[in-house]
N, C-alpha and C. Protein backbone atom coordinates (compact mmCIF):
# COMPACT_ATOMS: atom_id res chain seq x y z
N UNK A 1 14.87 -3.29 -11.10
CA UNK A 1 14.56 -2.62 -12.35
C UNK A 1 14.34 -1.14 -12.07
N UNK A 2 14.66 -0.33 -12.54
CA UNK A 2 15.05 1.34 -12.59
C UNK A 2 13.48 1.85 -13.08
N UNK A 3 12.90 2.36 -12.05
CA UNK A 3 11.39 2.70 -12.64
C UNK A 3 10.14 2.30 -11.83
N UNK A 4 10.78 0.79 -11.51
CA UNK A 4 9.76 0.26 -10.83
C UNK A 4 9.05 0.20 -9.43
N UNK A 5 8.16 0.23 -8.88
CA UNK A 5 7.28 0.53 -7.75
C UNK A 5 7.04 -1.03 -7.26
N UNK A 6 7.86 -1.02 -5.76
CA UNK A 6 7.65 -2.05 -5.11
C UNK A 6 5.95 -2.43 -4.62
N UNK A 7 5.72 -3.53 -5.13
CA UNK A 7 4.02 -4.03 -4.72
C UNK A 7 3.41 -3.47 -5.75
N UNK A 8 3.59 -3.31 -6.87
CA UNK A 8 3.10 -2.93 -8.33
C UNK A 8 3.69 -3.78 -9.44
N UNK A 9 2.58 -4.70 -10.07
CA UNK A 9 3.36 -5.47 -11.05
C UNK A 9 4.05 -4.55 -12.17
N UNK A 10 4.74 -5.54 -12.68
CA UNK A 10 5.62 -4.83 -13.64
C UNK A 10 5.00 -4.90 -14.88
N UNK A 11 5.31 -3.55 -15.73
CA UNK A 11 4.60 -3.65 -16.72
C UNK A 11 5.95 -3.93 -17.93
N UNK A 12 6.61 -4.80 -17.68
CA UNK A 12 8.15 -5.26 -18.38
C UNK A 12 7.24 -6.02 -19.62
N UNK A 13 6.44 -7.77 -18.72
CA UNK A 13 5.65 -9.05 -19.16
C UNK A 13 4.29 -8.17 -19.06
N UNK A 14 3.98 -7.22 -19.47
CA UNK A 14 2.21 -6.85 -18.97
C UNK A 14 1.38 -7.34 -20.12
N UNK A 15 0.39 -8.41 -19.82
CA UNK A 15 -0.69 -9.45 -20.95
C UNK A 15 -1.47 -7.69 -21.69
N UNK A 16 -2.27 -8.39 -22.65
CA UNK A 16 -3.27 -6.99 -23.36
C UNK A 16 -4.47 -6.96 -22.62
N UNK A 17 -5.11 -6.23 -22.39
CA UNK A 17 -6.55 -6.22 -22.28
C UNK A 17 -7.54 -7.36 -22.48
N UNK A 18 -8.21 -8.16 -22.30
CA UNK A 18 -8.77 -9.16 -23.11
C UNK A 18 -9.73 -8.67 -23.91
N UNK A 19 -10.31 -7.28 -23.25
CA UNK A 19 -11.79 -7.19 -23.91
C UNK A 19 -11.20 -6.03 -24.83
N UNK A 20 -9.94 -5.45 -25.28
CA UNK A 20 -9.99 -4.58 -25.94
C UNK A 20 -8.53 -4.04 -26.77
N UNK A 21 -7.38 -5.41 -25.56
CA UNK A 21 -6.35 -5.45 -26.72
C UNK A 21 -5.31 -4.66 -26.26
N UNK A 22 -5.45 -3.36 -25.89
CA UNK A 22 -5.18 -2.54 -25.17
C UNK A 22 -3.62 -2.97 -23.93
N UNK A 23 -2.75 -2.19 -24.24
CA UNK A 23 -1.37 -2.85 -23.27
C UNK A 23 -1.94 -2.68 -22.01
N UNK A 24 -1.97 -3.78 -20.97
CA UNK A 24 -2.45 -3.28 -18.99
C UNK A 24 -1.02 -2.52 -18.68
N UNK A 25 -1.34 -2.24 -17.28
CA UNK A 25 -0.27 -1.24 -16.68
C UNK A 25 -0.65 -2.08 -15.34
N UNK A 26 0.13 -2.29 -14.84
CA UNK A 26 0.69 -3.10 -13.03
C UNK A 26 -0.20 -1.49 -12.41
N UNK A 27 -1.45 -1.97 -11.80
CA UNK A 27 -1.90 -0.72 -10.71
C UNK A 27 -1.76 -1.13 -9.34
N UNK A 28 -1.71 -2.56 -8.68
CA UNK A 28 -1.48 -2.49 -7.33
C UNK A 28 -1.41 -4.10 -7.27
N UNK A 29 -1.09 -4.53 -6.68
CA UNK A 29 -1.09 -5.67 -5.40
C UNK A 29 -1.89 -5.87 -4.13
N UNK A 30 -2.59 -6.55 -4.34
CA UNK A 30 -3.59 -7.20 -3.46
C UNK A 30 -3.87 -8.23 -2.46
N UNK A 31 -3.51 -8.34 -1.24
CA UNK A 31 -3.83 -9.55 -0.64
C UNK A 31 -4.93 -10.18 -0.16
N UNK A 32 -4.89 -11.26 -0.50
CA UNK A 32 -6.66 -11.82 -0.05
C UNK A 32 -5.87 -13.80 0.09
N UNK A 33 -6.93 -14.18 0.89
CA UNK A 33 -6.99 -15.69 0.92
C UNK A 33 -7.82 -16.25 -0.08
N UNK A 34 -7.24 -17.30 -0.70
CA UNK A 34 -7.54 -18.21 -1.70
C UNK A 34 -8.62 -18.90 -1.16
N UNK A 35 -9.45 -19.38 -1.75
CA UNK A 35 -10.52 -20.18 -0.87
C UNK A 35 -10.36 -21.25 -1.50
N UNK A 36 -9.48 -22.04 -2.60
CA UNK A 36 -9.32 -23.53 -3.11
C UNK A 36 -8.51 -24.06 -2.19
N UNK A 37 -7.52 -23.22 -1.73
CA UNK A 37 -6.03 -24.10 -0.98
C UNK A 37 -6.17 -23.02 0.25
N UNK A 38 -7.01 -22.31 0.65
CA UNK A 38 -6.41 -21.34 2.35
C UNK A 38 -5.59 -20.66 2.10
N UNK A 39 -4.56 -20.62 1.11
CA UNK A 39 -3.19 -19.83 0.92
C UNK A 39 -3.41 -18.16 0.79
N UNK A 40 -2.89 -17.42 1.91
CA UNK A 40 -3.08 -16.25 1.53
C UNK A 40 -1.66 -15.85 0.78
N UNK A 41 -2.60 -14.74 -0.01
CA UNK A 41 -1.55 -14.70 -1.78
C UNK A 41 -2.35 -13.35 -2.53
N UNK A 42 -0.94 -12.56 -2.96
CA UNK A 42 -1.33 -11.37 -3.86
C UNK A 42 -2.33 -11.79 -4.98
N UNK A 43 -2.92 -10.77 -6.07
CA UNK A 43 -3.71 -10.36 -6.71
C UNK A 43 -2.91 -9.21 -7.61
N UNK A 44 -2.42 -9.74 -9.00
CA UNK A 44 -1.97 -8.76 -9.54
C UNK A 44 -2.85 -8.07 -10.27
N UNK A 45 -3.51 -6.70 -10.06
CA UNK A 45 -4.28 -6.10 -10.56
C UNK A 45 -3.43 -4.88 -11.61
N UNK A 46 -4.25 -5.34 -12.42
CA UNK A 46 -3.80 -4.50 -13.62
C UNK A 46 -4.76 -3.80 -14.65
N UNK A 47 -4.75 -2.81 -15.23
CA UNK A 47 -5.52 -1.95 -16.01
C UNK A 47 -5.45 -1.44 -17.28
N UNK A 48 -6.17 -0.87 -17.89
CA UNK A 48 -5.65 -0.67 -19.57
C UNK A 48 -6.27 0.72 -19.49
N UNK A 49 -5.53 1.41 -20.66
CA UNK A 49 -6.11 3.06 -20.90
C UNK A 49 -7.62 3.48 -21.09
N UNK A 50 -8.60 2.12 -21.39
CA UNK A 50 -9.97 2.32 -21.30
C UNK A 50 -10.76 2.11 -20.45
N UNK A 51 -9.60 1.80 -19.40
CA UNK A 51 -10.60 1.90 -18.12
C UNK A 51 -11.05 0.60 -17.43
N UNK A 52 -10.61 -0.76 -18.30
CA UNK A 52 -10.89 -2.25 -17.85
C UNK A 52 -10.00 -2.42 -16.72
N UNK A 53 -9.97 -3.05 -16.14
CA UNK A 53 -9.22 -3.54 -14.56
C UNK A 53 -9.67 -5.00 -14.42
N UNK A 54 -8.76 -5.68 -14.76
CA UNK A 54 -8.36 -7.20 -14.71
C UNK A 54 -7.28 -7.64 -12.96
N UNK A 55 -7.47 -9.06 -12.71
CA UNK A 55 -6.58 -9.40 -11.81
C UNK A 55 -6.15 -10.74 -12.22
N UNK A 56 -5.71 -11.29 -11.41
CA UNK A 56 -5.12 -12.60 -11.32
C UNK A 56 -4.17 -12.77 -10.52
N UNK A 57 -3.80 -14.37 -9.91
CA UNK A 57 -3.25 -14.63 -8.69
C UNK A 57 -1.93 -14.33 -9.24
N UNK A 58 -1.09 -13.70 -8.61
CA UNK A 58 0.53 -13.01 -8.56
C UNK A 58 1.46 -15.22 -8.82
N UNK A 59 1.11 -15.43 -7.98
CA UNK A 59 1.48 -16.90 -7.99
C UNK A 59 1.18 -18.23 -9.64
N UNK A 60 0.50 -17.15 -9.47
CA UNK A 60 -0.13 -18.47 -10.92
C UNK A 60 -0.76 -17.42 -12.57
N UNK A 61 0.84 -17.17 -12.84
CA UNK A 61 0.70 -15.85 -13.80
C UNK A 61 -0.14 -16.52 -15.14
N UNK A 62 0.43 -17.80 -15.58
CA UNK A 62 -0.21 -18.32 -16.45
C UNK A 62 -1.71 -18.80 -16.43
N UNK A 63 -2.74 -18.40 -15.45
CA UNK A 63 -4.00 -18.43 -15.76
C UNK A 63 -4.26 -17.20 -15.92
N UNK A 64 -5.33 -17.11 -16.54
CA UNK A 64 -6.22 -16.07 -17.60
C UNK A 64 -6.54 -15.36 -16.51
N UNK A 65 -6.55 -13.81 -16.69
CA UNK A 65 -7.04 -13.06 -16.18
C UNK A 65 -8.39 -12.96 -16.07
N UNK A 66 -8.89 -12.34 -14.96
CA UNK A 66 -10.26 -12.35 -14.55
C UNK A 66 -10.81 -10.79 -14.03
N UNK A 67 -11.77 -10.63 -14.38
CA UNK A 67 -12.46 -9.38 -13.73
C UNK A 67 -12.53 -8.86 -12.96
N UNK A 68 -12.06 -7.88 -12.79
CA UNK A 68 -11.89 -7.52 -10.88
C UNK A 68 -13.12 -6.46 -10.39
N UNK A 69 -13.69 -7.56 -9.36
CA UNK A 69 -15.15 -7.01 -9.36
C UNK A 69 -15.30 -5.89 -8.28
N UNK A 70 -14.10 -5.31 -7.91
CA UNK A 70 -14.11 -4.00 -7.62
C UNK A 70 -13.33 -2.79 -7.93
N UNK A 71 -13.21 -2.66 -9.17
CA UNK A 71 -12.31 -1.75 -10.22
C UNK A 71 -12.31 -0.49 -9.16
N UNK A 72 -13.44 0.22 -8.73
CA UNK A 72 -13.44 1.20 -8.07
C UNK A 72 -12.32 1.10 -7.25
N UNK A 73 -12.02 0.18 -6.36
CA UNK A 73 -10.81 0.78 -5.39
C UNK A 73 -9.06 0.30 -6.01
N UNK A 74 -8.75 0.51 -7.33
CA UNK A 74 -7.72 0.17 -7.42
C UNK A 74 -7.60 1.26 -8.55
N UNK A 75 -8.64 2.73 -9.05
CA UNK A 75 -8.43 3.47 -9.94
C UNK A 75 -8.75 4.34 -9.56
């Protein structure tokens, strides 16, 4: 895709904000180990113009985004 930044989700499918509705923007990719299954696996972290910063597992797009409890290092 013409635009896009390898290890940055795409903001093509980007979900809204939950807390404000707001379109997210793909800010980075994250690796960390899963602690249900051991599987180490990205973190698509994503953000909205007010400043919220959401993630969720890159692998499992269809669960709900979650809070990313360190906004500081991905803005």
């Amino acid at each position: 895709m013409a635009g896009s930044v390898p290890g940055v989700p795409s903001d093509q499918n980007a979900p809204a904000c939950p807390t404000c509705d707001q379109p997210l923007t793909g800010l980075a990719m994250a690796l960390f180990k899963r602690d249900d299954d051991g599987e180490r696996t990205c973190r698509a972290v994503w953000g909205c113009a007010l400043g919220h910063v959401w993630w969720q597992w890159a692998d499992r797009a269809r669960l709900p985004l979650e809070p990313c409890p360190r906004p500081d290092l991905f803005t």
